[in-house]
Protein backbone atom coordinates (compact mmCIF):
# COMPACT_ATOMS: atom_id res chain seq x y z
CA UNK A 1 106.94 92.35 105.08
CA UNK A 2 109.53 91.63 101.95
CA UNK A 3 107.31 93.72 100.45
CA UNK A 4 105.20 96.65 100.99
CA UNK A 5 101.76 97.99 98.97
CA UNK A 6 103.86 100.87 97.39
CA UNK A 7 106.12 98.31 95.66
CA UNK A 8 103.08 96.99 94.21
CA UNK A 9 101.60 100.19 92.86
CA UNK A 10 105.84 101.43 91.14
CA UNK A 11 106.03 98.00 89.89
CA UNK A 12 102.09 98.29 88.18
CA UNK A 13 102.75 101.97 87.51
CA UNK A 14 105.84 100.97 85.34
CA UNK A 15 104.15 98.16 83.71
CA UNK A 16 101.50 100.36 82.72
CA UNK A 17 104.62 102.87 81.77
CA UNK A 18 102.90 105.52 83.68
CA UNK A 19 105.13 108.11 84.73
CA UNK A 20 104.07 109.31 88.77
CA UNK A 21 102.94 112.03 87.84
CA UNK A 22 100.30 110.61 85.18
CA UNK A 23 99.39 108.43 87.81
CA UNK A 24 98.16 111.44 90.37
CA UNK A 25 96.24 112.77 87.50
CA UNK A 26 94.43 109.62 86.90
CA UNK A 27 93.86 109.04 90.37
CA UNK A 28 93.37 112.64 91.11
CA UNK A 29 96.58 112.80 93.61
CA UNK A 30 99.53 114.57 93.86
CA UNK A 31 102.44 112.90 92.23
CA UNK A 32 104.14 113.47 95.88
CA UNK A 33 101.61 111.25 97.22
CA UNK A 34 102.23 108.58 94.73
CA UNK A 35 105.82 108.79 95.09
CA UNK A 36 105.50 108.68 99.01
CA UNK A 37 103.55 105.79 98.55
CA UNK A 38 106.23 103.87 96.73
CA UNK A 39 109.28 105.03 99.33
CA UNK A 40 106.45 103.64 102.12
CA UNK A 41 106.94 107.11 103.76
CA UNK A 42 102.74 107.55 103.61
CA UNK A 43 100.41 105.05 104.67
CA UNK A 44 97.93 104.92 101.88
CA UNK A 45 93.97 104.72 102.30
CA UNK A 46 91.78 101.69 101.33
CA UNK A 47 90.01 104.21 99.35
CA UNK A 48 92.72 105.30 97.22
CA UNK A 49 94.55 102.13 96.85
CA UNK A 50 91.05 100.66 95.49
CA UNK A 51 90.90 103.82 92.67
CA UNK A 52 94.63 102.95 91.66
CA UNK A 53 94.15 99.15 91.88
CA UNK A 54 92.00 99.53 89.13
CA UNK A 55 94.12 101.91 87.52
CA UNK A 56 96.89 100.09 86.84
CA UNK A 57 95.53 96.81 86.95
CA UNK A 58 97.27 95.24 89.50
CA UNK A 59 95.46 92.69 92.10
CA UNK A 60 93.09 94.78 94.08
CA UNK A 61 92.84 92.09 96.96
CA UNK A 62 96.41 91.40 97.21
CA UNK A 63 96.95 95.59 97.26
CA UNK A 64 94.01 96.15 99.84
CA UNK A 65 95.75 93.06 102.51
CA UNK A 66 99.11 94.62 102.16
CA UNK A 67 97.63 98.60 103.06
CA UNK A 68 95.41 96.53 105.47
CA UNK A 69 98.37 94.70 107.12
CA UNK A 70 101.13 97.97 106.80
CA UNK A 71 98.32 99.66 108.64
CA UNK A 72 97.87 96.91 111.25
CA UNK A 73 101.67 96.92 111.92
CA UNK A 74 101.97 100.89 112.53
CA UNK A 75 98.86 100.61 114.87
CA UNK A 76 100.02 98.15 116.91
CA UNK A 77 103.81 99.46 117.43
CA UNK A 78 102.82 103.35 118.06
CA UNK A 79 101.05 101.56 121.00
CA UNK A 80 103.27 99.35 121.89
CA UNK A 81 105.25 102.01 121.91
CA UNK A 82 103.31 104.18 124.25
CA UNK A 83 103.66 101.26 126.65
CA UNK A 84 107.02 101.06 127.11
CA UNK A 85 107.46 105.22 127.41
CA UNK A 86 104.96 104.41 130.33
CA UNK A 87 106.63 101.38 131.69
CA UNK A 88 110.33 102.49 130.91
CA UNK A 89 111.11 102.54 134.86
CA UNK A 90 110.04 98.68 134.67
CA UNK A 91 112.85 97.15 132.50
CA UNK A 92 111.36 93.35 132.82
CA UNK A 93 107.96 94.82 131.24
CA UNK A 94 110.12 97.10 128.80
CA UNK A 95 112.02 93.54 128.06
CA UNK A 96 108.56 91.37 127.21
CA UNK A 97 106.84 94.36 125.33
CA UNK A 98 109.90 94.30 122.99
CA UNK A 99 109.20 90.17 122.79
CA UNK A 100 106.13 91.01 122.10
CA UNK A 101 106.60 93.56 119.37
CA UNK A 102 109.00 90.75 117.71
CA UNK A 103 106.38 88.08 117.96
CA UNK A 104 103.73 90.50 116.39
CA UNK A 105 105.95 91.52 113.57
CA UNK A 106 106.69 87.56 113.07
CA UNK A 107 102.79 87.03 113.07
CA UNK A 108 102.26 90.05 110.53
CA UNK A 109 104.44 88.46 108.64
CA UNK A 110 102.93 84.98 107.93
CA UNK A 111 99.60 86.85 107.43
CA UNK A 112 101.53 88.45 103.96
CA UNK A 113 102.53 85.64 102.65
């Protein structure tokens, strides 16, 4: 995805000129989580990204398809993944679950737009 749901909560969290940490205490979160977030180095809950949608008053739809979507993505590789650990003596079926994992990440793709 060009771009990812933490993007969308630094770029409301500076319009708002709400510092990170300001943020956690609004949302009751750590200002770690909230900077994770925006790195994309924690997944963030439908929950939370709901409370800080409102927050900042940034596009709760939009925010909730891109966690939705990020979440759909790291699903489906950590299992596609598993796959080819089990199939790694089978490099044809290593070769199309790698297709695959391109074709999914092309699909994911269209759905964010």
């Amino acid at each position: 995805m060009d771009k990812y749901a933490g993007q969308l909560i630094a770029e409301g969290r500076e319009g708002e000129k709400i510092s990170q940490s300001g943020l956690g205490k609004k949302a009751n979160l750590s200002s770690g989580t909230i900077a994770r977030w925006e790195t994309g180095d924690l997944p963030i809950s439908k929950d939370a990204a709901e409370r800080v949608a409102d927050l900042l008053k940034i596009d709760k739809d939009m925010l909730i398809k891109m966690v939705f979507l990020e979440s759909l993505q790291r699903s489906l590789t950590r299992q596609l993944d598993k796959f080819k650990m089990e199939y790694e003596d089978y490099p044809s079926i290593c070769e199309k679950i790698d297709e695959l994992r391109e074709y999914l990440n092309k699909f994911i793709e269209t759905l964010s737009v």
